[in-house]
C-alpha atoms as a PDB file:
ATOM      1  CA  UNK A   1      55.349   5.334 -19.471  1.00  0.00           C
ATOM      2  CA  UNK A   2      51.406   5.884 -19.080  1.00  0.00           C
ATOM      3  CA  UNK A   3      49.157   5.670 -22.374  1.00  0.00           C
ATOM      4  CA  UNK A   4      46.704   7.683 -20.486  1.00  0.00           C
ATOM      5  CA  UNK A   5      45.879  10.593 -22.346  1.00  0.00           C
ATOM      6  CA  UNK A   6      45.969  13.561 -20.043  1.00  0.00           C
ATOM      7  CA  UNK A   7      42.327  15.326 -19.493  1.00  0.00           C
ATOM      8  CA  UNK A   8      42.203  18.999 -20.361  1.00  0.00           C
ATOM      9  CA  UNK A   9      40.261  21.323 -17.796  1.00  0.00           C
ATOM     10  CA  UNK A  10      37.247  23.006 -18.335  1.00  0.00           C
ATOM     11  CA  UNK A  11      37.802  26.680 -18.979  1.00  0.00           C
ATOM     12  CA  UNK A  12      35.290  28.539 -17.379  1.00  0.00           C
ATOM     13  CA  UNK A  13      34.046  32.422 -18.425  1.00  0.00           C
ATOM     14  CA  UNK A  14      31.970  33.859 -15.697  1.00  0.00           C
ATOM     15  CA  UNK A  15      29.965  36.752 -17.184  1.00  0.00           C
ATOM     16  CA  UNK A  16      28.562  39.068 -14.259  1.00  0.00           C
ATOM     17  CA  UNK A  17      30.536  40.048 -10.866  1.00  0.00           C
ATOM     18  CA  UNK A  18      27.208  40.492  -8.943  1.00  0.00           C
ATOM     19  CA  UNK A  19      26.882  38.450  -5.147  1.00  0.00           C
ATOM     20  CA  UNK A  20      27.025  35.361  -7.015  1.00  0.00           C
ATOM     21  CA  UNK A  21      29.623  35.936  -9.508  1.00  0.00           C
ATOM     22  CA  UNK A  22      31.677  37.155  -7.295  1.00  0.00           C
ATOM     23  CA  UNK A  23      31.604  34.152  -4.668  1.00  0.00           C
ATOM     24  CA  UNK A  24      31.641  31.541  -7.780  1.00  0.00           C
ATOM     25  CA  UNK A  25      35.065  33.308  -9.018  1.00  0.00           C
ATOM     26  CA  UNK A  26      36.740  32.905  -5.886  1.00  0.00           C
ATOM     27  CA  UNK A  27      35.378  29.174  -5.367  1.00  0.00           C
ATOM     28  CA  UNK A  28      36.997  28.368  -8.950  1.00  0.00           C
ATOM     29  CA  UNK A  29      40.230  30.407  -8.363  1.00  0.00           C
ATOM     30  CA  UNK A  30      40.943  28.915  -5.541  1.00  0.00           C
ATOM     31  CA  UNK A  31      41.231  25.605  -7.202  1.00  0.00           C
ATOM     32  CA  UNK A  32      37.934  24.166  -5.337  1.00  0.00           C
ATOM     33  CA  UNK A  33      36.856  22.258  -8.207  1.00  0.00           C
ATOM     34  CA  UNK A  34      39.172  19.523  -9.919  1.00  0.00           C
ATOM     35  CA  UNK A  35      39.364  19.595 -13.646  1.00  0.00           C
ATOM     36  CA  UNK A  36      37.968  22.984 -13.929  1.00  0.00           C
ATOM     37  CA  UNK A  37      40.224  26.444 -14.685  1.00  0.00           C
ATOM     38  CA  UNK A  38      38.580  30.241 -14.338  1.00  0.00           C
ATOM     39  CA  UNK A  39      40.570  31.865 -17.396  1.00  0.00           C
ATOM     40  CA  UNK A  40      37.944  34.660 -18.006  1.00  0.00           C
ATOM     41  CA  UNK A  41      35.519  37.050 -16.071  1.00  0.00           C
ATOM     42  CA  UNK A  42      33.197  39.850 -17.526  1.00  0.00           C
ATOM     43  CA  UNK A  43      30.974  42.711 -15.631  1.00  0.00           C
ATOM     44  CA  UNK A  44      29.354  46.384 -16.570  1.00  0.00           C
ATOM     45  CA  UNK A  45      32.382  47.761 -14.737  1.00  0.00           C
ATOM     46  CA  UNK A  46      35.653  46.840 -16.324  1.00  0.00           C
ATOM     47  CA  UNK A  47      37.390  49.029 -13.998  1.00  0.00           C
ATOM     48  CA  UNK A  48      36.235  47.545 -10.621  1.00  0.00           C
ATOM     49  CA  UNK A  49      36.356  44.020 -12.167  1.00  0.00           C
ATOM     50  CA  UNK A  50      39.739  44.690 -12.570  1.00  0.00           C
ATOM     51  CA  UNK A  51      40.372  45.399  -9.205  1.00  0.00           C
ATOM     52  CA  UNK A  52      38.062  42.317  -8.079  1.00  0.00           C
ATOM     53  CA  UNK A  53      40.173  39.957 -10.316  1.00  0.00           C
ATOM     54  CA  UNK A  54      43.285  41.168  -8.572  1.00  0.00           C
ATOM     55  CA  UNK A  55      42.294  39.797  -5.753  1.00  0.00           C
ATOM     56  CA  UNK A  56      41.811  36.165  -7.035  1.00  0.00           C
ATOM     57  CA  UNK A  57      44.055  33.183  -6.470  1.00  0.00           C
ATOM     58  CA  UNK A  58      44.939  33.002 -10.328  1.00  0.00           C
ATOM     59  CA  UNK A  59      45.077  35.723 -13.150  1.00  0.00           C
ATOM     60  CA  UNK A  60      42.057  35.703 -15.039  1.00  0.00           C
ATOM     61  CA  UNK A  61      41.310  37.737 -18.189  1.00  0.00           C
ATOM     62  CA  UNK A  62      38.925  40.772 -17.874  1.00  0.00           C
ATOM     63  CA  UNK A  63      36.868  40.834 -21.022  1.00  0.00           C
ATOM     64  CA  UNK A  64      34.107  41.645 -22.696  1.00  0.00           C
ATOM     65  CA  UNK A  65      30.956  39.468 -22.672  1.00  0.00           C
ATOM     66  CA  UNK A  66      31.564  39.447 -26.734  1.00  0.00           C
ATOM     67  CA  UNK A  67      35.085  38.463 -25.952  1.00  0.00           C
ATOM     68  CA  UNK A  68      34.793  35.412 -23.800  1.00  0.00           C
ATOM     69  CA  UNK A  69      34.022  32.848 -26.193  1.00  0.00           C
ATOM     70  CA  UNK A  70      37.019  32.952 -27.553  1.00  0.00           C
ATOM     71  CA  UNK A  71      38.974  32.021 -23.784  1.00  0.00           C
ATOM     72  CA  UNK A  72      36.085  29.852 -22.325  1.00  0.00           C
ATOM     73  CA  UNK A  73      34.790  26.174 -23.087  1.00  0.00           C
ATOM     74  CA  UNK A  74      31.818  26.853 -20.889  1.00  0.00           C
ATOM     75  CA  UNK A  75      30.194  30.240 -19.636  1.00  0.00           C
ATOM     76  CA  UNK A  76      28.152  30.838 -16.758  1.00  0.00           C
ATOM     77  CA  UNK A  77      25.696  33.480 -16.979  1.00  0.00           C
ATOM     78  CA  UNK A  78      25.443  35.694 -14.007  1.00  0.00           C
ATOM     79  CA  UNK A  79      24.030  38.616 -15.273  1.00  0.00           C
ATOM     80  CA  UNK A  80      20.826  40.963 -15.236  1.00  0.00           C
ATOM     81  CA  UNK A  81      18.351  38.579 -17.496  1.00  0.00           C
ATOM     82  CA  UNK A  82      18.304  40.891 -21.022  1.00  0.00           C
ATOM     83  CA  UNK A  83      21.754  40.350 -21.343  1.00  0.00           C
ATOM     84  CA  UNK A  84      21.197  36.291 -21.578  1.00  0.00           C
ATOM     85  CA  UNK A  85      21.468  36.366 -25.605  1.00  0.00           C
ATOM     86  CA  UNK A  86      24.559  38.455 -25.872  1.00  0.00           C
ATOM     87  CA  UNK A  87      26.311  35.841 -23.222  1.00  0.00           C
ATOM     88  CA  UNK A  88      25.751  32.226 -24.322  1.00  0.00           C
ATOM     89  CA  UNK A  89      24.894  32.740 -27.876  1.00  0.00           C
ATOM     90  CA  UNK A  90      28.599  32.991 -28.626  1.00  0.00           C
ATOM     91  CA  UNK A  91      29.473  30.019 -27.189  1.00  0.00           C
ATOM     92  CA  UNK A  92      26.169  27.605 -28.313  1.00  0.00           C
ATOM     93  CA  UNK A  93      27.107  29.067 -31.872  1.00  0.00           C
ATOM     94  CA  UNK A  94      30.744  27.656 -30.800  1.00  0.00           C
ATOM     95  CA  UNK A  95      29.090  24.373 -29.886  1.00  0.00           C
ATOM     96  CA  UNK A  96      29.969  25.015 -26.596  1.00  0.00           C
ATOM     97  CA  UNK A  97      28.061  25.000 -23.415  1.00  0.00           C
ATOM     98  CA  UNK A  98      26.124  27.479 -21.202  1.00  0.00           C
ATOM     99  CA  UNK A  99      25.663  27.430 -17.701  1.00  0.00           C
ATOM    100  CA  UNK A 100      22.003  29.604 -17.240  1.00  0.00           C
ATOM    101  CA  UNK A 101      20.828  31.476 -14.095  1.00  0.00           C
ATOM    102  CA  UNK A 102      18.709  34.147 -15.312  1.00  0.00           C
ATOM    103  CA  UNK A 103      16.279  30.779 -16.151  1.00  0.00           C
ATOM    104  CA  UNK A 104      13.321  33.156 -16.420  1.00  0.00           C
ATOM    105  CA  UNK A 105      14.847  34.932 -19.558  1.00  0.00           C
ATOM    106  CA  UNK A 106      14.583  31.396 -21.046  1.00  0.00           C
ATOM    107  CA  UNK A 107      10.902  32.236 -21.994  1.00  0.00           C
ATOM    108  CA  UNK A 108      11.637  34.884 -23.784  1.00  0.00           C
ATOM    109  CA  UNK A 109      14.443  33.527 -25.761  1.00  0.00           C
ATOM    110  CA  UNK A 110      13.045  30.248 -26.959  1.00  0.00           C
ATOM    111  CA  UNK A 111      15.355  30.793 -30.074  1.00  0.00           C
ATOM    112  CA  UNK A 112      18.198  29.748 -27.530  1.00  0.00           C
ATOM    113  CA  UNK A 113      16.972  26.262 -26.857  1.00  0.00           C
ATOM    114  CA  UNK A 114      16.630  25.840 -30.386  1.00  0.00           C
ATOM    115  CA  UNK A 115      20.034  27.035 -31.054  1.00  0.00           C
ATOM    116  CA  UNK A 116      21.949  24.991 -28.341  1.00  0.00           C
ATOM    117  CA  UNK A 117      20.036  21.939 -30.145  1.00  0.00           C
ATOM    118  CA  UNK A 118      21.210  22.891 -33.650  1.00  0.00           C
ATOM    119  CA  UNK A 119      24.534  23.018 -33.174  1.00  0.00           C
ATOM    120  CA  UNK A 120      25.274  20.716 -31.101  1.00  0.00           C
ATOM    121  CA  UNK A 121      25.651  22.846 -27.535  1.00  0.00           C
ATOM    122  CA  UNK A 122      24.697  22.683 -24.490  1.00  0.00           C
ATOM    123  CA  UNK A 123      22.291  24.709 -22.058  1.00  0.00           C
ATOM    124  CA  UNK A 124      22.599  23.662 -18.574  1.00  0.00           C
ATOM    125  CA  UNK A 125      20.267  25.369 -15.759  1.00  0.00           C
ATOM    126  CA  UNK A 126      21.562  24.247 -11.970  1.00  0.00           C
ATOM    127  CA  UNK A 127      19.349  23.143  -9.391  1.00  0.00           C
ATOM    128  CA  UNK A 128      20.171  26.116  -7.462  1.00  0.00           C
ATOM    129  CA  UNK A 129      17.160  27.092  -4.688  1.00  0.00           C
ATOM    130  CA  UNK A 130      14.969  24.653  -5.860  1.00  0.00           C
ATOM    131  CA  UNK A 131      14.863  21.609  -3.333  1.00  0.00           C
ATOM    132  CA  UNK A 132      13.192  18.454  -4.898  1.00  0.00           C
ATOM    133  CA  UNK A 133      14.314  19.020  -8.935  1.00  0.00           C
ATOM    134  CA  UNK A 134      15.254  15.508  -9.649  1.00  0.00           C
ATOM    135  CA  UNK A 135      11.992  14.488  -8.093  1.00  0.00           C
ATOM    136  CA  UNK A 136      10.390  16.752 -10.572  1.00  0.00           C
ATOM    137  CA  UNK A 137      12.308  15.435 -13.551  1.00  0.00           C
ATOM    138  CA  UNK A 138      11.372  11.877 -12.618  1.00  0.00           C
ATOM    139  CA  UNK A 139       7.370  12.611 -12.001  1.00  0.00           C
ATOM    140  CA  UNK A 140       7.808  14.385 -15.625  1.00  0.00           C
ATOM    141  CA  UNK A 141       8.346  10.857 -16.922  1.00  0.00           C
ATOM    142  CA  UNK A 142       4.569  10.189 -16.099  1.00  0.00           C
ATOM    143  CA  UNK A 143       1.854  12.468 -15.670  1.00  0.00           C
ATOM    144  CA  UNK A 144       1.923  15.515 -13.702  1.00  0.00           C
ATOM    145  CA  UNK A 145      -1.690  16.979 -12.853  1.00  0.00           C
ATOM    146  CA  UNK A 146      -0.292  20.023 -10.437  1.00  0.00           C
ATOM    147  CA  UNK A 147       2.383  21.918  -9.538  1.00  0.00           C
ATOM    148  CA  UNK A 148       1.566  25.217  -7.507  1.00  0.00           C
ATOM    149  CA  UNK A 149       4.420  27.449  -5.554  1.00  0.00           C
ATOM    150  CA  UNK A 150       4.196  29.640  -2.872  1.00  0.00           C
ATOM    151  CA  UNK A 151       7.354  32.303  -2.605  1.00  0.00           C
ATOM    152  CA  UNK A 152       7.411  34.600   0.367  1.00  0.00           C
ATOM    153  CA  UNK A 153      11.026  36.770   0.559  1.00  0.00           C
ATOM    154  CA  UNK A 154      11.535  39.934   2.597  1.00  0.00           C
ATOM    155  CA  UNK A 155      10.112  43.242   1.281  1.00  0.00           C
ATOM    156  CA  UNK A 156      13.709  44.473  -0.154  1.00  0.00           C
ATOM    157  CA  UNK A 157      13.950  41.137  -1.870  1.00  0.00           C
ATOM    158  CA  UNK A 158      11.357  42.121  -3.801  1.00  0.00           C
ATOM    159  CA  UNK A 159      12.211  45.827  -4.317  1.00  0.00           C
ATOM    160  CA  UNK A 160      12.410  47.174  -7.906  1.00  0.00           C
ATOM    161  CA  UNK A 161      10.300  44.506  -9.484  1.00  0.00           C
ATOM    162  CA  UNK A 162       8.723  45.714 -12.832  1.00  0.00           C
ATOM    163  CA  UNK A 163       5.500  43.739 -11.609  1.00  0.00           C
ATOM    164  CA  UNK A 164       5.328  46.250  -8.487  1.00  0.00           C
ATOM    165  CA  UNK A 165       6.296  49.073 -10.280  1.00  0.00           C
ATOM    166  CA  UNK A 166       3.685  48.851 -12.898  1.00  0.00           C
ATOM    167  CA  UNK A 167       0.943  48.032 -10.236  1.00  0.00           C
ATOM    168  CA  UNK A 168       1.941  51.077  -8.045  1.00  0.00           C
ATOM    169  CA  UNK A 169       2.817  48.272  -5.149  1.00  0.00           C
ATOM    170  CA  UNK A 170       4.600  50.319  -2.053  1.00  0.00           C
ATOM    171  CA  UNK A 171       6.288  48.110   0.585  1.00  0.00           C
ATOM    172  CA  UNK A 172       8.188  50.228   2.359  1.00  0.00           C
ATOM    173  CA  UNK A 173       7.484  49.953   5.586  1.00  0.00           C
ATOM    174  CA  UNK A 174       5.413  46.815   5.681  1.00  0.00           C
ATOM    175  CA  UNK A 175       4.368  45.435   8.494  1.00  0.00           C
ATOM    176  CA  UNK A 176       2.696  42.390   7.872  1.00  0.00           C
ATOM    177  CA  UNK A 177       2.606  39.851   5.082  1.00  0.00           C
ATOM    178  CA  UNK A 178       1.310  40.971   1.696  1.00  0.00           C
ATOM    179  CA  UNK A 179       0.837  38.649  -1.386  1.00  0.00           C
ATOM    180  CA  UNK A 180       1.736  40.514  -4.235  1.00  0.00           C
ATOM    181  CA  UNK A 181       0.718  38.214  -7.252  1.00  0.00           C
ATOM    182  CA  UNK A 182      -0.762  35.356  -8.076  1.00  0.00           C
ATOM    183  CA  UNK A 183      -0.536  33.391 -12.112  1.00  0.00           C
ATOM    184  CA  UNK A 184       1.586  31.358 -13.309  1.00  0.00           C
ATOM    185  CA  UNK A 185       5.217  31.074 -14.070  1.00  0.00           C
ATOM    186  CA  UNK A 186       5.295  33.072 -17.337  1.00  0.00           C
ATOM    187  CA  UNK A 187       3.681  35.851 -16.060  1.00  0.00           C
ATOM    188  CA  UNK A 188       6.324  35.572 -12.621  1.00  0.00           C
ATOM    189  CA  UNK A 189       9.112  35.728 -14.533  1.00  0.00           C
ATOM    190  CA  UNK A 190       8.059  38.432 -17.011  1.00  0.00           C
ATOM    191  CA  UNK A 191       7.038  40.504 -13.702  1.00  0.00           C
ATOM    192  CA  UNK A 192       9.954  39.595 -10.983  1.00  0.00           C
ATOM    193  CA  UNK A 193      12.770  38.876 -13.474  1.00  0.00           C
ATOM    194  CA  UNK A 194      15.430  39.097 -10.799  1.00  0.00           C
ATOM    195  CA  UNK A 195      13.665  36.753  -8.698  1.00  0.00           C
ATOM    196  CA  UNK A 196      11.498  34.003  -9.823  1.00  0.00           C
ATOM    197  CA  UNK A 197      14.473  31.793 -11.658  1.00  0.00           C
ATOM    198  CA  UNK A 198      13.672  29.150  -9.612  1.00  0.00           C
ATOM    199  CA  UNK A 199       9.464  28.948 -10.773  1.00  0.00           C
ATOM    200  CA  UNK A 200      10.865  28.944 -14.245  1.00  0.00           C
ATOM    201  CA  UNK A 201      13.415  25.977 -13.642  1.00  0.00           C
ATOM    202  CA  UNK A 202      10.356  24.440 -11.684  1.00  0.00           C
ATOM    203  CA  UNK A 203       7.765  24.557 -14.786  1.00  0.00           C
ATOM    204  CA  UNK A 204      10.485  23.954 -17.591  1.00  0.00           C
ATOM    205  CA  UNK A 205      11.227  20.893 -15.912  1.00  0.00           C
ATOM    206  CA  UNK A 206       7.702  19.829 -14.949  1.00  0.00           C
ATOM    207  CA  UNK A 207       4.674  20.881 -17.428  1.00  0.00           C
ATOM    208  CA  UNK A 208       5.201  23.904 -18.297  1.00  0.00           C
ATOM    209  CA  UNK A 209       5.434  28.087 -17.433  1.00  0.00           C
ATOM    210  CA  UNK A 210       1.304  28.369 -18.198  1.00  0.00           C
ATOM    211  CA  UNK A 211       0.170  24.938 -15.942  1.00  0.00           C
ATOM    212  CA  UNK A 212       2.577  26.468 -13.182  1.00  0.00           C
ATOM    213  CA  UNK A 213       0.957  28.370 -10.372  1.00  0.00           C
ATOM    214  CA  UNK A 214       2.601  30.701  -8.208  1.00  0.00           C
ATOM    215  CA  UNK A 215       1.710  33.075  -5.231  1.00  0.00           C
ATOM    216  CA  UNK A 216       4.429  35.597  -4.363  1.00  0.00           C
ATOM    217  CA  UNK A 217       4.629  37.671  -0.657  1.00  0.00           C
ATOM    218  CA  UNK A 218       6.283  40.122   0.425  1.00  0.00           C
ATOM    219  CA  UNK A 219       6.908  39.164   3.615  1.00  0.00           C
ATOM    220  CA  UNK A 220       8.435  41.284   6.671  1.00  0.00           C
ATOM    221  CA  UNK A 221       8.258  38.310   9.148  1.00  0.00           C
ATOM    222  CA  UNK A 222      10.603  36.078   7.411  1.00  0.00           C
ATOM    223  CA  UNK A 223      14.509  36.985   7.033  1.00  0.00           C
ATOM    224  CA  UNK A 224      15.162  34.336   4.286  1.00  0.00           C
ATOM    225  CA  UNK A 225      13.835  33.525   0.779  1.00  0.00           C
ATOM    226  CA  UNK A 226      10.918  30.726   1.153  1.00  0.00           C
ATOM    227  CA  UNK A 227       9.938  28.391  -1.429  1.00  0.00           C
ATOM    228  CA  UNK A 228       7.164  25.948  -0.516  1.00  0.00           C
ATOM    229  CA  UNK A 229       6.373  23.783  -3.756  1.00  0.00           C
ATOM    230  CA  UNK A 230       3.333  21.218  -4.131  1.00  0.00           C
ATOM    231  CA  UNK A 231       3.381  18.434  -6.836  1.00  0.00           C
ATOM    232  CA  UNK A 232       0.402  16.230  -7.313  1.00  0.00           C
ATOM    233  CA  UNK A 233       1.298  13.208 -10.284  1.00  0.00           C
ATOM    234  CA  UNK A 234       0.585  10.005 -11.100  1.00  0.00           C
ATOM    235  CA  UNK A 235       3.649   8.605  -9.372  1.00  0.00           C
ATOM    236  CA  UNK A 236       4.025  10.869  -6.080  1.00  0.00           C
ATOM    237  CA  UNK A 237       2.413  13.450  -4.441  1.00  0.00           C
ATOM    238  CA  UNK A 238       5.756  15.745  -2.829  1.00  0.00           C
ATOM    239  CA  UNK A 239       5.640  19.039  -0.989  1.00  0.00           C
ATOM    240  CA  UNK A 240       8.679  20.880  -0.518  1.00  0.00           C
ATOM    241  CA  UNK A 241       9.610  23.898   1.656  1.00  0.00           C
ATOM    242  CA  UNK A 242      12.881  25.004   0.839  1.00  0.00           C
ATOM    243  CA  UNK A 243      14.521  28.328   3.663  1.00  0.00           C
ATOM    244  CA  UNK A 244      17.255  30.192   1.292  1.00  0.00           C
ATOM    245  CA  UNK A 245      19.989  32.648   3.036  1.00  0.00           C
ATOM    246  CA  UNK A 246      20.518  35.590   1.221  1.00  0.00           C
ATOM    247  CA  UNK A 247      23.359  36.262  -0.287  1.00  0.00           C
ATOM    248  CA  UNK A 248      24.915  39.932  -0.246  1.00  0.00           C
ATOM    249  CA  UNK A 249      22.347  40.552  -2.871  1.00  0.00           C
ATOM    250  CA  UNK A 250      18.747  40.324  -1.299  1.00  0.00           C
ATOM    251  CA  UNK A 251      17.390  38.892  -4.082  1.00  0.00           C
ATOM    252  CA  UNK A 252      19.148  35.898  -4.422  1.00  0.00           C
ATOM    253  CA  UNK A 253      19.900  33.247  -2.307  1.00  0.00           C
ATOM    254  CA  UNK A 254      23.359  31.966  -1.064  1.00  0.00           C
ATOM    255  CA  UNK A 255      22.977  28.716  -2.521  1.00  0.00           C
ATOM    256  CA  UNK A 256      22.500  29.173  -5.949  1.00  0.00           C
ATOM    257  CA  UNK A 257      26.669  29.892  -5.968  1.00  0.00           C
ATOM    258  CA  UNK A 258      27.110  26.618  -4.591  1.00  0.00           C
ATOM    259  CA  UNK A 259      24.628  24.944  -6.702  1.00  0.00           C
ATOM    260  CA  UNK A 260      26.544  26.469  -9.617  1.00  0.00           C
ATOM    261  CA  UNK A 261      29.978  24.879  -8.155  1.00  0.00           C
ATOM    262  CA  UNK A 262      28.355  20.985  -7.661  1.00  0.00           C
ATOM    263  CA  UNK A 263      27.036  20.708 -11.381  1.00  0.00           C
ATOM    264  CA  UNK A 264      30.654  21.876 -12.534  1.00  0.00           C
ATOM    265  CA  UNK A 265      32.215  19.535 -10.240  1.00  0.00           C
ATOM    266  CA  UNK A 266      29.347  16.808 -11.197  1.00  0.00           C
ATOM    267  CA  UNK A 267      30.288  17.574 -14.696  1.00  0.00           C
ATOM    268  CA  UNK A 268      33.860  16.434 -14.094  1.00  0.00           C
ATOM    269  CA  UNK A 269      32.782  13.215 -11.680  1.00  0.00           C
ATOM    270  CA  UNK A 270      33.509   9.903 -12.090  1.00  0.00           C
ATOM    271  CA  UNK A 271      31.063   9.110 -10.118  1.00  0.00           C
ATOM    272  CA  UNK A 272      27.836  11.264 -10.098  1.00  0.00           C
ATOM    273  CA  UNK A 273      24.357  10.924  -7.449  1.00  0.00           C
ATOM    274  CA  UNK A 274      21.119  12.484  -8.778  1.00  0.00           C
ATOM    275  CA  UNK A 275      19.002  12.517 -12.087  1.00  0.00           C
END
């Protein structure tokens, strides 16, 4: 008889059936990652998540976001940003852990850093569209002098952003390539909150949302989301140029689902490659 104590999965809540809640629920229904369970899901529409969940591998619970704690040891957070609080609070309170996409919201909910420390939790944000993060991390070690981003995504990537809407910006129709903004990351996020995660994750891993620079164009030309970063420090100098593919929502790319799936799978490794 084995003395091996058997391992218990990692029950995982996903809170928000957009694009990529949707395609992260069927990865982890379908058994794709060892050592981790889907028990829970959560969206604005109970009724249609209902239907959605039918189609999974497994049953999984539909809940509410304030119900999920209480079936999940982890949550992933795959909703619009302002409801970031209301979904991992509950579980860093628990001493429990928080898988973050809508990074951006991060700056204006410093209360949940402090939180996760407190108690004992833990905040994780995936690498998701940003090529070159464990480069970032390392050159953080030493002394960064620069870090400046240039985003270009199609026009209807863009669409609905509060920063175009309160500077009467019109792309419809657009014909050429437009740059939009220009600051840094703080102001990005604040202004495109449903697309400039991956500035945020840049800066809060580098030297921070105000030292961060960013350009952002709306570009007709180009049919997928375009990062090209620029990091000047005392160890490296690295540019990187990262080509996302949408996913079924235009303003987010394909890969952040998978990105999500490789840190839960890295989280249940024995054997683990990167920072």
């Amino acid at each position: 008889m084995s003395n091996t104590q058997s391992i218990q999965p990692i029950r995982v809540a996903i809170a928000g059936l957009g694009a990529i809640g949707k395609s992260l629920a069927k990865t982890l229904a379908g058994g794709s990652v060892p050592g981790v369970v889907l028990t829970a899901v959560s969206a604005k529409n109970h009724d249609q998540a209902e239907l959605f969940a039918a189609t999974l591998a497994h049953p999984v619970k539909v809940l509410n976001i304030d119900e999920l704690e209480q079936h999940a040891d982890l949550v992933v957070e795959c909703a619009p940003a302002a409801l970031l609080p209301d979904i991992v609070g509950p579980f860093l309170r628990a001493k429990k852990q928080a898988i973050v996409l809508s990074v951006g919201a991060l700056l204006s909910h410093p209360e949940l850093i402090v939180l996760a420390k407190q108690q004992g939790a833990t905040l994780r944000v995936p690498t998701g569209a940003l090529i070159g993060l464990d480069a970032m991390i390392a050159a953080a070690e030493g002394t960064i002098h620069s870090v400046r981003m240039v985003t270009r995504k199609p026009p209807g990537g863009l669409a609905g952003a509060p920063y175009l809407i309160d500077h009467h910006v019109n792309l419809d129709g657009l014909t050429e390539p437009l740059k939009v903004f220009t600051g840094n990351a703080r102001e990005a996020a604040k202004g495109f909150p449903a697309n400039l995660n991956v500035v945020v994750a840049l800066a809060l891993a580098g030297i921070g949302p105000e030292q961060t620079t960013l350009e952002i164009w709306a570009d007709p030309t180009v049919v997928r989301n375009t990062h090209t970063i620029v990091v000047d420090s005392d160890a490296a100098k690295f540019t990187m140029t990262m080509e996302n593919i949408p996913s079924d929502n235009p303003k987010t790319g394909r890969i952040v689902s998978q990105s999500v799936v490789a840190l839960l799978r890295k989280m249940t490794s024995s054997f683990k490659i990167g920072t």
